[in-house]
Protein backbone atom coordinates (compact mmCIF):
# COMPACT_ATOMS: atom_id res chain seq x y z
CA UNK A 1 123.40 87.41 69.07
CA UNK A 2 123.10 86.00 72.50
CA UNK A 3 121.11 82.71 73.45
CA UNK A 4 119.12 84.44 75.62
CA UNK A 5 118.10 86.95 72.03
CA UNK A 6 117.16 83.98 70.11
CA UNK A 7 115.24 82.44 72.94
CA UNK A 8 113.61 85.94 73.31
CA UNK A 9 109.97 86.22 71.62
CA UNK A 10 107.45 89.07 71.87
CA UNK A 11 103.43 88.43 71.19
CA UNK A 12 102.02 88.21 67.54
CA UNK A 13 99.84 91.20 68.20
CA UNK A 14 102.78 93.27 68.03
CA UNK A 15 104.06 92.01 64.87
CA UNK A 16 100.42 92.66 63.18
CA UNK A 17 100.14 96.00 64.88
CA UNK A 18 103.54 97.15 62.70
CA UNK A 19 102.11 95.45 59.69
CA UNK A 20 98.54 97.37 59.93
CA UNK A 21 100.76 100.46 60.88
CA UNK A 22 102.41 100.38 57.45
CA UNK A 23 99.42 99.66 55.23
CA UNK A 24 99.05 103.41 55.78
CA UNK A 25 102.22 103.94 54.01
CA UNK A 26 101.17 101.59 51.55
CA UNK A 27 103.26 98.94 52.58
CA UNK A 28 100.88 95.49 51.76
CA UNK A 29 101.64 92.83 53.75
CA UNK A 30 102.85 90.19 51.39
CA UNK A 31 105.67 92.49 50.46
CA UNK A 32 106.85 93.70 54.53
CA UNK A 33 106.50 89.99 55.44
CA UNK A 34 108.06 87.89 52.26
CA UNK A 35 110.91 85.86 52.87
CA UNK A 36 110.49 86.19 56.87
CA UNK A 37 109.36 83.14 59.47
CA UNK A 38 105.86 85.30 59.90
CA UNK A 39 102.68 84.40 58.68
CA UNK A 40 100.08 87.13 59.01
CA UNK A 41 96.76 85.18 59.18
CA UNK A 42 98.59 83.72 62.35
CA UNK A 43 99.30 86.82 64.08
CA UNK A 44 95.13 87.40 65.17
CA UNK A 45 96.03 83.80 67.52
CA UNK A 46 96.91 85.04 71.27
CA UNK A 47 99.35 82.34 71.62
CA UNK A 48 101.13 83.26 68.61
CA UNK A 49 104.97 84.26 69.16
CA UNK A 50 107.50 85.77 67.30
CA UNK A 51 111.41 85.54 67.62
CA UNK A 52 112.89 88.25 68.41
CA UNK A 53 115.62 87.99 65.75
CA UNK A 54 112.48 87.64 63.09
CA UNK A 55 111.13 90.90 64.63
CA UNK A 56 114.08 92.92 64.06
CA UNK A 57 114.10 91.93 60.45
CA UNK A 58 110.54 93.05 60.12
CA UNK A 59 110.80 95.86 61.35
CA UNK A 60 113.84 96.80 59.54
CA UNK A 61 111.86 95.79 56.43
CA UNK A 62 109.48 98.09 57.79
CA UNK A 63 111.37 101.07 57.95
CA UNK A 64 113.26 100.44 55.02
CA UNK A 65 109.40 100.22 52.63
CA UNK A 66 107.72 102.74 54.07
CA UNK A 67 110.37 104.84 54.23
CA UNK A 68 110.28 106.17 57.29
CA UNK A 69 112.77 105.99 59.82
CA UNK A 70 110.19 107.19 62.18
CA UNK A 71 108.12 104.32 62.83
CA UNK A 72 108.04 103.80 66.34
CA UNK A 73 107.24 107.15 67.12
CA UNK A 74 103.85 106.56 64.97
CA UNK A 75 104.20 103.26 66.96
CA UNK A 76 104.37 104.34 70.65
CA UNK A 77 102.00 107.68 69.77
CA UNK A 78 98.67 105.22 68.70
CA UNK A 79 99.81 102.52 71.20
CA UNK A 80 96.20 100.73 72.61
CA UNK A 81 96.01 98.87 75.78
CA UNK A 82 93.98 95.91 73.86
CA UNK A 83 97.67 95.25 72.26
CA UNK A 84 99.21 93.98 75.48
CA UNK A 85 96.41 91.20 75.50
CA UNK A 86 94.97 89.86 79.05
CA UNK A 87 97.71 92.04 80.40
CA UNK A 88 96.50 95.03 78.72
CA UNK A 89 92.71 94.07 80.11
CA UNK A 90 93.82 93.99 83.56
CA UNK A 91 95.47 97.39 83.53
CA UNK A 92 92.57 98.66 82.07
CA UNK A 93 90.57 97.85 84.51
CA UNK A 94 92.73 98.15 87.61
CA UNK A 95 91.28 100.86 90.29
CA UNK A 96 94.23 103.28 90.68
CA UNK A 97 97.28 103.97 87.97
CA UNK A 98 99.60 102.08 90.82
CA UNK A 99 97.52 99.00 90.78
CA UNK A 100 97.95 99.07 87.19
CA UNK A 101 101.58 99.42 87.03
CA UNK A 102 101.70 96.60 89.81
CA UNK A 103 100.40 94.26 87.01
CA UNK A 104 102.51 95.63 84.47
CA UNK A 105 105.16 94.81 86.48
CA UNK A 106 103.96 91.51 87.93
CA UNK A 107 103.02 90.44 84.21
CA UNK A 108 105.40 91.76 82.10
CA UNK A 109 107.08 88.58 81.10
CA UNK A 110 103.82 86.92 79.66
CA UNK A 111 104.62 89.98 76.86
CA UNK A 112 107.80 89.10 76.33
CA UNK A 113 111.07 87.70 78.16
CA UNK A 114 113.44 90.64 77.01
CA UNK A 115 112.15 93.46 79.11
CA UNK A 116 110.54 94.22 82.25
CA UNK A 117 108.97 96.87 84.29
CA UNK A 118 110.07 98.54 87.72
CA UNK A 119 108.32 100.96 89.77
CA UNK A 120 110.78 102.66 91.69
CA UNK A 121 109.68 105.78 94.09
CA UNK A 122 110.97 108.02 96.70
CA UNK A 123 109.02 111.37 98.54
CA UNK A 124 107.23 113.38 95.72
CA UNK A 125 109.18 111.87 92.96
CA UNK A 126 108.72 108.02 90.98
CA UNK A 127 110.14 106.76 88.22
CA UNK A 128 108.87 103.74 85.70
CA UNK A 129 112.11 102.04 84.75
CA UNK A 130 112.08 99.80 81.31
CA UNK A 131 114.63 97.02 82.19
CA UNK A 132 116.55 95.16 79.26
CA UNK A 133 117.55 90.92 79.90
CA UNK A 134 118.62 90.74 76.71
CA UNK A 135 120.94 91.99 74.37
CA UNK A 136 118.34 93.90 72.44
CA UNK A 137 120.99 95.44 69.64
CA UNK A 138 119.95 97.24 66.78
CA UNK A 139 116.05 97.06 68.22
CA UNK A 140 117.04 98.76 71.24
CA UNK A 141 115.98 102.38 69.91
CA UNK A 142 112.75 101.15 68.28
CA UNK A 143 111.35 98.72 70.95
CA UNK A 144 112.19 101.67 74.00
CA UNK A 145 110.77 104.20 71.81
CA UNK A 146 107.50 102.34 71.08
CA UNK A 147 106.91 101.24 74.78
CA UNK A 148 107.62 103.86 76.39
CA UNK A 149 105.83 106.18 74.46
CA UNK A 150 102.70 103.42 74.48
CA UNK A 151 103.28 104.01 78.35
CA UNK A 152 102.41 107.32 78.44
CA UNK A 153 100.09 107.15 75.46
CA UNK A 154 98.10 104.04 77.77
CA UNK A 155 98.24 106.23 80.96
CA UNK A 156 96.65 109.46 79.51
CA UNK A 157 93.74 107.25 78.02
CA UNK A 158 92.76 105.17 81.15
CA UNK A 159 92.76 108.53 83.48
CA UNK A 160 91.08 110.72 81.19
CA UNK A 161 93.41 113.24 80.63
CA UNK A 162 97.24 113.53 79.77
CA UNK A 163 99.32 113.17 82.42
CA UNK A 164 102.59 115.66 83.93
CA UNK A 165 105.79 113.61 83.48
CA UNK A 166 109.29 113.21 81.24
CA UNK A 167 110.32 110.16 78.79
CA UNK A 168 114.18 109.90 79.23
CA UNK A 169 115.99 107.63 76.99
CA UNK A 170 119.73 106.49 76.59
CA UNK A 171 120.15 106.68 72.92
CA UNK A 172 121.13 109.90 71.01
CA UNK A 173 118.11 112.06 69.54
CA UNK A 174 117.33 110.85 65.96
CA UNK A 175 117.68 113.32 63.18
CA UNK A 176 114.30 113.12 62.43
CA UNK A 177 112.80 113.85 65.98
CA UNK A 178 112.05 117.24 65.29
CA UNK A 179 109.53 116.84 63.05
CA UNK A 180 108.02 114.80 65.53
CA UNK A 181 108.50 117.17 68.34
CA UNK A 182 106.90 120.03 66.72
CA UNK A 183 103.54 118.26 65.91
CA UNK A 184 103.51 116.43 69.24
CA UNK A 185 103.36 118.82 72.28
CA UNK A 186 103.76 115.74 74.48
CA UNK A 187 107.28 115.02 72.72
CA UNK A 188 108.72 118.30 74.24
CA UNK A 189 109.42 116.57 77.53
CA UNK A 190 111.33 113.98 75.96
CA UNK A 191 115.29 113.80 76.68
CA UNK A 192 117.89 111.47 74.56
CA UNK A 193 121.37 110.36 76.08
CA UNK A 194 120.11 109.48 79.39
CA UNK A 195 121.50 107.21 81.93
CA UNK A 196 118.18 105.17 81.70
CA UNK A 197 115.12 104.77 79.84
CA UNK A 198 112.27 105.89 82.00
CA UNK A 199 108.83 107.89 82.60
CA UNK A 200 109.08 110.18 85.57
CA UNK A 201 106.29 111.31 87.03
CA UNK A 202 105.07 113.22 90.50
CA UNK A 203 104.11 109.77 93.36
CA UNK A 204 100.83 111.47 93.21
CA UNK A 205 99.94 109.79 90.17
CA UNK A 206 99.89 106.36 91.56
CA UNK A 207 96.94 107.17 93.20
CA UNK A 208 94.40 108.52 90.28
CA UNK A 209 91.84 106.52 90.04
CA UNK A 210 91.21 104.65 86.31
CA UNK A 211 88.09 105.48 84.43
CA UNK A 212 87.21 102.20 83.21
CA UNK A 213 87.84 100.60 86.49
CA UNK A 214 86.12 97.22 87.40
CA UNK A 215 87.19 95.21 90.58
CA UNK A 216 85.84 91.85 89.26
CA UNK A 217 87.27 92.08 85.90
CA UNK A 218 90.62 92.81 86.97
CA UNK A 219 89.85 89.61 89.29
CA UNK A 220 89.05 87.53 85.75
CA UNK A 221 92.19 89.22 84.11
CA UNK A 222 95.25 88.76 86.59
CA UNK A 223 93.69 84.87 86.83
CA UNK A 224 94.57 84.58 83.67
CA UNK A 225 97.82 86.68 83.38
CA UNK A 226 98.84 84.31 86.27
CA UNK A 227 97.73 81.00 84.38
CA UNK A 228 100.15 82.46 81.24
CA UNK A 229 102.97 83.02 83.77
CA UNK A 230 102.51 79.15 84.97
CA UNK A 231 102.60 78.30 81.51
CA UNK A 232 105.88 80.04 80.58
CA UNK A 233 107.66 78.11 83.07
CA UNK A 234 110.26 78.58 85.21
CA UNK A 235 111.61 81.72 83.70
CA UNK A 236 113.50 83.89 85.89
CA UNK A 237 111.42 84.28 89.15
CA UNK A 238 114.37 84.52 91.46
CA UNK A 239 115.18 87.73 89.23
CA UNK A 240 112.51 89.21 89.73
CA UNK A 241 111.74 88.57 93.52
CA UNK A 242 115.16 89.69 94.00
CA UNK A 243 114.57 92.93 92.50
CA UNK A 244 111.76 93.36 94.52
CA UNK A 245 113.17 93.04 97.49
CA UNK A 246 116.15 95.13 96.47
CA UNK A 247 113.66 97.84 95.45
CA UNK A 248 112.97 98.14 99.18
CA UNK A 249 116.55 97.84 100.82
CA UNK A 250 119.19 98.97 98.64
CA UNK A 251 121.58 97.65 101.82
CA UNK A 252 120.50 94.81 101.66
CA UNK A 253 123.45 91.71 101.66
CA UNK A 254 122.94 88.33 99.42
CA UNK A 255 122.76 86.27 102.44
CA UNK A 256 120.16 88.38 104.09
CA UNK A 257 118.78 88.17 100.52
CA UNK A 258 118.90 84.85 100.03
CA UNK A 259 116.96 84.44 103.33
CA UNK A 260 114.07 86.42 102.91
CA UNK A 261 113.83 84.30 99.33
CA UNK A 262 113.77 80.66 101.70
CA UNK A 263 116.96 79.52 100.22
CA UNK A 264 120.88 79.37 100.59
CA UNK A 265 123.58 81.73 99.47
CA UNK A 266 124.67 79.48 97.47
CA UNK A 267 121.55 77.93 95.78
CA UNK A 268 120.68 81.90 95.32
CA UNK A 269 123.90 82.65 93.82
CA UNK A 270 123.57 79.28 91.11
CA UNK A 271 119.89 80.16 90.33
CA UNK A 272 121.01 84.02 89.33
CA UNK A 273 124.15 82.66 87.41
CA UNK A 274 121.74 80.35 85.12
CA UNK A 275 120.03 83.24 84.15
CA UNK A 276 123.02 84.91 83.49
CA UNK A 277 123.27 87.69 86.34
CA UNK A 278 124.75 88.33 89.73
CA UNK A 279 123.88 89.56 93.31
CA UNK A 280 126.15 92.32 92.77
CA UNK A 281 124.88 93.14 89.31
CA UNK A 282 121.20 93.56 90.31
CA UNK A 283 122.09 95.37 93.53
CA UNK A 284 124.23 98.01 91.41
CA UNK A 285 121.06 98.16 89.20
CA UNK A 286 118.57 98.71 91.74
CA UNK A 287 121.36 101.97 93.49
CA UNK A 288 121.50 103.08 90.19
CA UNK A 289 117.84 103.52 90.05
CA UNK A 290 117.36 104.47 93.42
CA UNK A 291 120.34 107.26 92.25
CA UNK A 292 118.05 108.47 89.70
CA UNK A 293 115.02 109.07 91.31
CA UNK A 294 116.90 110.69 94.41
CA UNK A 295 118.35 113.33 92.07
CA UNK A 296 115.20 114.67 91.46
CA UNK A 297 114.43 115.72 95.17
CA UNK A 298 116.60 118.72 94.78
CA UNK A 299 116.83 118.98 98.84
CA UNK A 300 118.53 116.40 99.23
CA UNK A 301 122.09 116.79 99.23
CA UNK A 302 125.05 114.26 98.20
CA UNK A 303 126.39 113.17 101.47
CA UNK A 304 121.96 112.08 102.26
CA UNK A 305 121.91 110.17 99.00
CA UNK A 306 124.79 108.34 99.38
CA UNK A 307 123.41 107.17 102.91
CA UNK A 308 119.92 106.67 101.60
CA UNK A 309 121.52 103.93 98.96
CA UNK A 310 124.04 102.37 101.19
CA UNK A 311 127.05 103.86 100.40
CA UNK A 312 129.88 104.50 103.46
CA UNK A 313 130.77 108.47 102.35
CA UNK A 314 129.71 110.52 99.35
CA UNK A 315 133.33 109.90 97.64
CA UNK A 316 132.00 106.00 97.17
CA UNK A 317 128.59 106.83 96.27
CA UNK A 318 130.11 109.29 93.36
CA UNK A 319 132.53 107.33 92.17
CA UNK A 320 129.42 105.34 91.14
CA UNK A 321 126.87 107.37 90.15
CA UNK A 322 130.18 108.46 87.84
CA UNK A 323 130.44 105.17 86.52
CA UNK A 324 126.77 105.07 85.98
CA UNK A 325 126.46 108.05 83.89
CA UNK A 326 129.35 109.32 83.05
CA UNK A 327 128.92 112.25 85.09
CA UNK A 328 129.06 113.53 88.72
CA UNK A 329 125.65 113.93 90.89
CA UNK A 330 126.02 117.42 90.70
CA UNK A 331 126.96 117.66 87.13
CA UNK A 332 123.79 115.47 86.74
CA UNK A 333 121.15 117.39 88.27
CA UNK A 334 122.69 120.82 86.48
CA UNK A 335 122.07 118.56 83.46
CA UNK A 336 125.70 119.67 82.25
């Protein structure tokens, strides 16, 4: 396990959410948490934070009580805004579904440091991106398949209605999906072995409005999001204004970068190495996104892409998108 894993910590609420979700199965709490650094009369506290190396244990102790190997698909399926906190709130109460993911994304890190949101869109076609800064190991399948599942589950209650779109994710379907699948029409437009974990969805969805929209309270609610961001220090706000200005100009150079972000090349280059990343690293992320969500505008052919994401000829951009996925653009969008 990494430093950055045992420095990682995700809100209390989601710890009691899994230990309410398995007094269904019978599971009492004394027995899911005994032996483990979490106290469950604690876990009601806002501030309250849990390791990330304690979380894996619990839920492991989770699946292995109740039984179920499924867990986070009961997880992700009942997922309620109130879980994400102040967060949550000021989604809720956002005016459109892209204001909303605008705070998810802004936000994210008051939830926890070890993954993030990013919007990326292009034409008719967008793409919600979950983005992992740590090492997230043998948690990786449950914590993607809860939140991103709780995305879509969030999305369909503050418009009104379920909403048109596709969960991919990168690990292999689970045995037990199927039984999953066939009581959950929603699950049908689910794919496993992906090159990302993401909700697509048509651009148009940005703009629906939210049904519990209110102006002022959002006002209250980022407020406070932004006084828990002030509180959580430092973090890794070069990271993430980085990102969003590579969202915007996948050409873009690190001095040119480090420009627009009022510093040096080489103060920019020692701020991304303390958090443990690279110029180079985040710009291949961001193409590799951009990749994605290209490939899904059918009329756009290889040689466009490749100059849409920077690339000198179509040979360079494949050779990546190869490295990327394993595959070839074409081979991609055939889904061979």
């Amino acid at each position: 396990m990494t430093r950055a894993t045992e420095r990682a910590t995700l809100p209390g609420a989601y710890a009691r959410e899994l230990i309410d979700l398995c007094a269904r199965f019978d599971v009492a709490p004394a027995a899911l948490v005994s032996g483990l650094d979490v106290a469950p009369e604690t876990l009601t506290n806002p501030a309250t934070r849990v390791p990330l190396a304690t979380f894996v244990q619990l839920v492991r102790r989770a699946e292995a009580l109740t039984g179920e190997p499924g867990l986070a698909y009961y997880a992700g399926l009942h997922t309620r805004v109130s879980w994400h906190g102040f967060l949550g709130f000021a989604a809720m109460t956002a005016s459109t579904v892209g204001e909303a993911l605008e705070l998810a994304e802004r936000f994210s890190r008051t939830r926890t440091e070890a993954v993030s949101l990013v919007t990326r869109r292009d034409g008719a076609h967008a793409s919600l991106f979950l983005e992992e800064h740590v090492p997230l190991g043998e948690l990786r399948e449950f914590l993607v398949t809860t939140l991103l599942l709780g995305l879509v589950a969030i999305a369909d209650t503050l418009v009104g209605r379920p909403l048109a779109g596709r969960v991919d994710m990168t690990h292999a379907e689970p045995a037990y999906f199927g039984k999953f699948a066939a009581a959950v029409p929603r699950l049908r437009e689910v794919r496993f072995g992906q090159p990302a974990n993401r909700i697509l969805f048509a651009t148009a969805t940005l703009s629906l409005p939210i049904v519990s929209a209110d102006p002022a309270a959002t006002q209250l609610a980022r407020e406070q999001c932004e006084r828990e961001l002030l509180a959580l220090g430092d973090g890794s706000p070069v990271v993430g204004r980085l990102r969003a200005l590579l969202r915007d100009g996948v050409s873009l150079s690190s001095p040119e970068a480090a420009k627009r972000l009022s510093m040096s090349s080489r103060t920019l280059k020692r701020r991304l190495t303390e958090q443990g990343t690279t110029f180079s690293e985040l710009l291949d992320d961001a193409r590799r996104q951009k990749a994605l969500v290209l490939l899904e505008d059918r009329r756009l052919t290889v040689d466009q892409m490749a100059a849409q994401l920077g690339y000198s000829d179509a040979a360079n951009f494949t050779r990546a998108f190869r490295r990327w996925t394993g595959k070839s653009p074409g081979e991609a969008r055939d889904g061979r």
